[in-house]
Protein backbone atom coordinates (compact mmCIF):
# COMPACT_ATOMS: atom_id res chain seq x y z
CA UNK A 1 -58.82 94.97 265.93
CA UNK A 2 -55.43 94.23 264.45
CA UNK A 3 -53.57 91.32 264.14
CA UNK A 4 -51.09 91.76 267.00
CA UNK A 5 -53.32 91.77 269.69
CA UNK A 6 -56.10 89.53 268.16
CA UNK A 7 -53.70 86.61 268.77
CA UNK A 8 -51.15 86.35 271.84
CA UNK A 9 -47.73 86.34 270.69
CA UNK A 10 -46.91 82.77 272.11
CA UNK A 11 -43.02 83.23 271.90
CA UNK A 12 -42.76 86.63 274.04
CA UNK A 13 -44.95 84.39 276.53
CA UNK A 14 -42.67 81.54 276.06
CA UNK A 15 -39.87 84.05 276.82
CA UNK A 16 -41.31 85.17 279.41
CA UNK A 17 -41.78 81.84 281.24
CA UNK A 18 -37.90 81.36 280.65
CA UNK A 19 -38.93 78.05 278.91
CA UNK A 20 -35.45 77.79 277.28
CA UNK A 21 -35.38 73.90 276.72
CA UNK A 22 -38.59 74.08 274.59
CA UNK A 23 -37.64 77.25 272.47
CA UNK A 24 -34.02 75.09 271.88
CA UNK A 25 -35.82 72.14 270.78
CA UNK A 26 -38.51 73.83 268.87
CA UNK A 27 -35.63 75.82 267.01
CA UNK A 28 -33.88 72.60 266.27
CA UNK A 29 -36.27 71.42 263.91
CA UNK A 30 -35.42 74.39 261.58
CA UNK A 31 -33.15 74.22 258.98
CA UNK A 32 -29.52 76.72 259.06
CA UNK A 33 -31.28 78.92 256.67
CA UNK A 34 -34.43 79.07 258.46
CA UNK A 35 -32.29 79.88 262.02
CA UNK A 36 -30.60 82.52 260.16
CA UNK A 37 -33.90 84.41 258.81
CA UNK A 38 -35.32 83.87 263.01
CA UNK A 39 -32.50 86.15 263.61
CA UNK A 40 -34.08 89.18 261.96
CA UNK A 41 -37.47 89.09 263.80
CA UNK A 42 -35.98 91.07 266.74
CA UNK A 43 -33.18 91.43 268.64
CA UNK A 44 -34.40 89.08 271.35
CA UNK A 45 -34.97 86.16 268.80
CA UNK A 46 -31.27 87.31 267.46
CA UNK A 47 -29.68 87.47 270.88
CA UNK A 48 -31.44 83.53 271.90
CA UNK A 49 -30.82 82.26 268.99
CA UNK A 50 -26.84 83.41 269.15
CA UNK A 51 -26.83 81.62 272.55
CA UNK A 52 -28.66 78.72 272.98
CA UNK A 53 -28.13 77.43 269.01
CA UNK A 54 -24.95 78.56 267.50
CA UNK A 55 -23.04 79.27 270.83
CA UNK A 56 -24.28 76.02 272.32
CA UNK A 57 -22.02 72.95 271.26
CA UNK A 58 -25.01 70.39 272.47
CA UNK A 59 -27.22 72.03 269.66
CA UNK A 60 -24.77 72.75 267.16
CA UNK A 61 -24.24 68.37 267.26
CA UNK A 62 -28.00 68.15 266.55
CA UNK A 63 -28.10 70.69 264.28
CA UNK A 64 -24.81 68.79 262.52
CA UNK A 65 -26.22 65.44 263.00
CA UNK A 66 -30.33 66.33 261.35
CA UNK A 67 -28.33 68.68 258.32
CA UNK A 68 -25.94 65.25 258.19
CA UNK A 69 -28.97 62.94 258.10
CA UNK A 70 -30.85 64.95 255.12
CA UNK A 71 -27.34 65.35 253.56
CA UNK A 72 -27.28 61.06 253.31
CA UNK A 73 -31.12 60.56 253.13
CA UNK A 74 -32.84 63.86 251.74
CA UNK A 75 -34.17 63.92 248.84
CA UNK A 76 -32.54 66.07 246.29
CA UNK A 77 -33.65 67.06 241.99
CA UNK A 78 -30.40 67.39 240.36
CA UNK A 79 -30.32 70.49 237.90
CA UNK A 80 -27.78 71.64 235.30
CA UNK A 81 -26.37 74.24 237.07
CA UNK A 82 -24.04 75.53 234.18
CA UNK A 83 -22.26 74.31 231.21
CA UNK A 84 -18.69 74.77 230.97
CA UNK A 85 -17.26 75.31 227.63
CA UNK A 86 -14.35 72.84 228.67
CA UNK A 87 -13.82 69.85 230.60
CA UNK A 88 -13.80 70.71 234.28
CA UNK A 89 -11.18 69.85 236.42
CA UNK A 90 -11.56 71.04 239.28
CA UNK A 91 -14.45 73.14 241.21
CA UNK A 92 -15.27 75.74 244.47
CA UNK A 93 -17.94 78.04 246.02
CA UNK A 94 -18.29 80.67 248.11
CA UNK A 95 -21.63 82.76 248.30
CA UNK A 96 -21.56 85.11 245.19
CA UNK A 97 -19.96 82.48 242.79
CA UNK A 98 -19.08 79.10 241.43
CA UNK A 99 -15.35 78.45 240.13
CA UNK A 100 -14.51 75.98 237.99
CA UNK A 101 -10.82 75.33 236.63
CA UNK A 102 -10.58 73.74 233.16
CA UNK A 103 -8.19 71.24 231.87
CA UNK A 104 -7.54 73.53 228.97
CA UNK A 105 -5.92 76.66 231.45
CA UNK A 106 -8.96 78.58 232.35
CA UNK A 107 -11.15 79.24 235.47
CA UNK A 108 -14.61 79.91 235.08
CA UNK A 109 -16.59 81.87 237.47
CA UNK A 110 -20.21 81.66 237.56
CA UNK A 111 -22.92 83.68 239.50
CA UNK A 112 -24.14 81.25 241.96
CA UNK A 113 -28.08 82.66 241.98
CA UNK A 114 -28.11 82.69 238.34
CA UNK A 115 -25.78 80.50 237.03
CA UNK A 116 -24.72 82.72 234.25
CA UNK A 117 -20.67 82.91 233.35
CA UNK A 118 -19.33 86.07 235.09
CA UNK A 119 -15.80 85.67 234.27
CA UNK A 120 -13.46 83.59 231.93
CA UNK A 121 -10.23 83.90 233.30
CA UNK A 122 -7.39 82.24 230.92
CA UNK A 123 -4.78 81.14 233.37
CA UNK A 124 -2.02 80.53 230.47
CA UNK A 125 0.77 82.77 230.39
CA UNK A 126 1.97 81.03 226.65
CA UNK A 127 0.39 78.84 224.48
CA UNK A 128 0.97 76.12 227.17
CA UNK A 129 -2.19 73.99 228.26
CA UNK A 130 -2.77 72.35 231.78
CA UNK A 131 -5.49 71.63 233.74
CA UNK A 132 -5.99 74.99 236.56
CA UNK A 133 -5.85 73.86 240.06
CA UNK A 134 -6.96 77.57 242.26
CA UNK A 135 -7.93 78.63 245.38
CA UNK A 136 -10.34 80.96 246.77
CA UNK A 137 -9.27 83.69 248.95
CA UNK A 138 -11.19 86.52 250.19
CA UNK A 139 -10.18 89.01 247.88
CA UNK A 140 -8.53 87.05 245.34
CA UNK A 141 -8.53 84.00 242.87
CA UNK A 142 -4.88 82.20 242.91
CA UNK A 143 -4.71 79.75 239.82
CA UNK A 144 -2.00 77.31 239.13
CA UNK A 145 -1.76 75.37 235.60
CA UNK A 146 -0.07 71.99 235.30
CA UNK A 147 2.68 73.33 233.11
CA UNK A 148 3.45 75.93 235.91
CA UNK A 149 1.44 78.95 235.27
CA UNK A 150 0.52 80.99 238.17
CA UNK A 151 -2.27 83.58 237.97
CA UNK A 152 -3.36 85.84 240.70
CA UNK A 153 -6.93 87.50 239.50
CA UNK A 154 -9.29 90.03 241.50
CA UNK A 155 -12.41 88.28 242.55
CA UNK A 156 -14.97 90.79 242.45
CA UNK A 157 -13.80 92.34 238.95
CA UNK A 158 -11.79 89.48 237.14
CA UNK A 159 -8.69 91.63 236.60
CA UNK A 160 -5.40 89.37 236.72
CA UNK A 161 -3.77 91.09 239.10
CA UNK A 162 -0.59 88.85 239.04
CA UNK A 163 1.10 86.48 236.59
CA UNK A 164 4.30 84.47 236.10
CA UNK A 165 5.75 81.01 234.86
CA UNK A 166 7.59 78.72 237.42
CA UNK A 167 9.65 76.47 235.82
CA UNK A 168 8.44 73.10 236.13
CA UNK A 169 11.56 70.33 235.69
CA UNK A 170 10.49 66.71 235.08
CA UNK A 171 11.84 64.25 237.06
């Protein structure tokens, strides 16, 4: 006898019924991540899931408020991460990587699984230093330094793609 039909599958039954209040609220108590990984049971799970969670703006506020809540109150173990050969300044994510802009004219770009340093990307265009302020687009990495250095790098392969020197006047 095999598994499957030693023990009812309670959900299709609970599907069945049309017992959509329960399967919301049973749903609810699952984290984003969790929700997400429902999805790929089947398509029915994927298609109820879609509708009465991320499509539905009464869940999404309890699924805001609880991931709020355990934002404020979880508890959390801090870990190093990684170490940045120079001072950070300032920092973003997306997620395949960490970037981290350096008062001395780089951007670091770290794998976010891993941790380890992917790229290095010197945003000086002379022997200038500033601290990087970037931002993350989908394709690309734009990086501006304080003494006006602007760097346009490929994301996925870390080639500068684009750089230049805008003359900063002091007032």
């Amino acid at each position: 006898m095999s598994l499957q039909t030693s023990y009812p599958d309670i959900f299709k039954q609970l599907f069945a019924f049309n017992l959509d209040e329960f399967l919301q609220g049973m749903f609810l108590y699952l984290d984003p991540a969790s929700l997400k990984n429902c999805q790929c049971v089947s398509k029915e799970w994927k298609s109820y899931i879609e509708r009465r969670l991320w499509n539905s703006r009464v869940a999404r506020k309890k699924l805001k408020t609880r991931l709020n809540l355990l934002w404020k109150n979880g508890s959390f173990i801090i870990e190093q991460f990684a170490e940045s050969k120079g001072t950070v300044y300032c920092i973003a994510c997306d997620d395949k990587s960490v970037y981290c802009g350096t008062v001395d004219g780089f951007t670091d770009v770290y794998d976010v699984v891993s941790g380890n340093l992917k790229f290095e990307l010197c945003c000086k265009a002379d022997a200038s230093v500033g601290a990087v302020q970037f931002d993350v687009g989908e394709y690309d990495i734009a990086a501006l330094t304080e003494s006006g250095n602007i760097s346009i790098w490929d994301k996925k392969g870390g080639y500068l793609s684009y750089q230049t020197t805008h003359l900063v006047s002091l007032l």
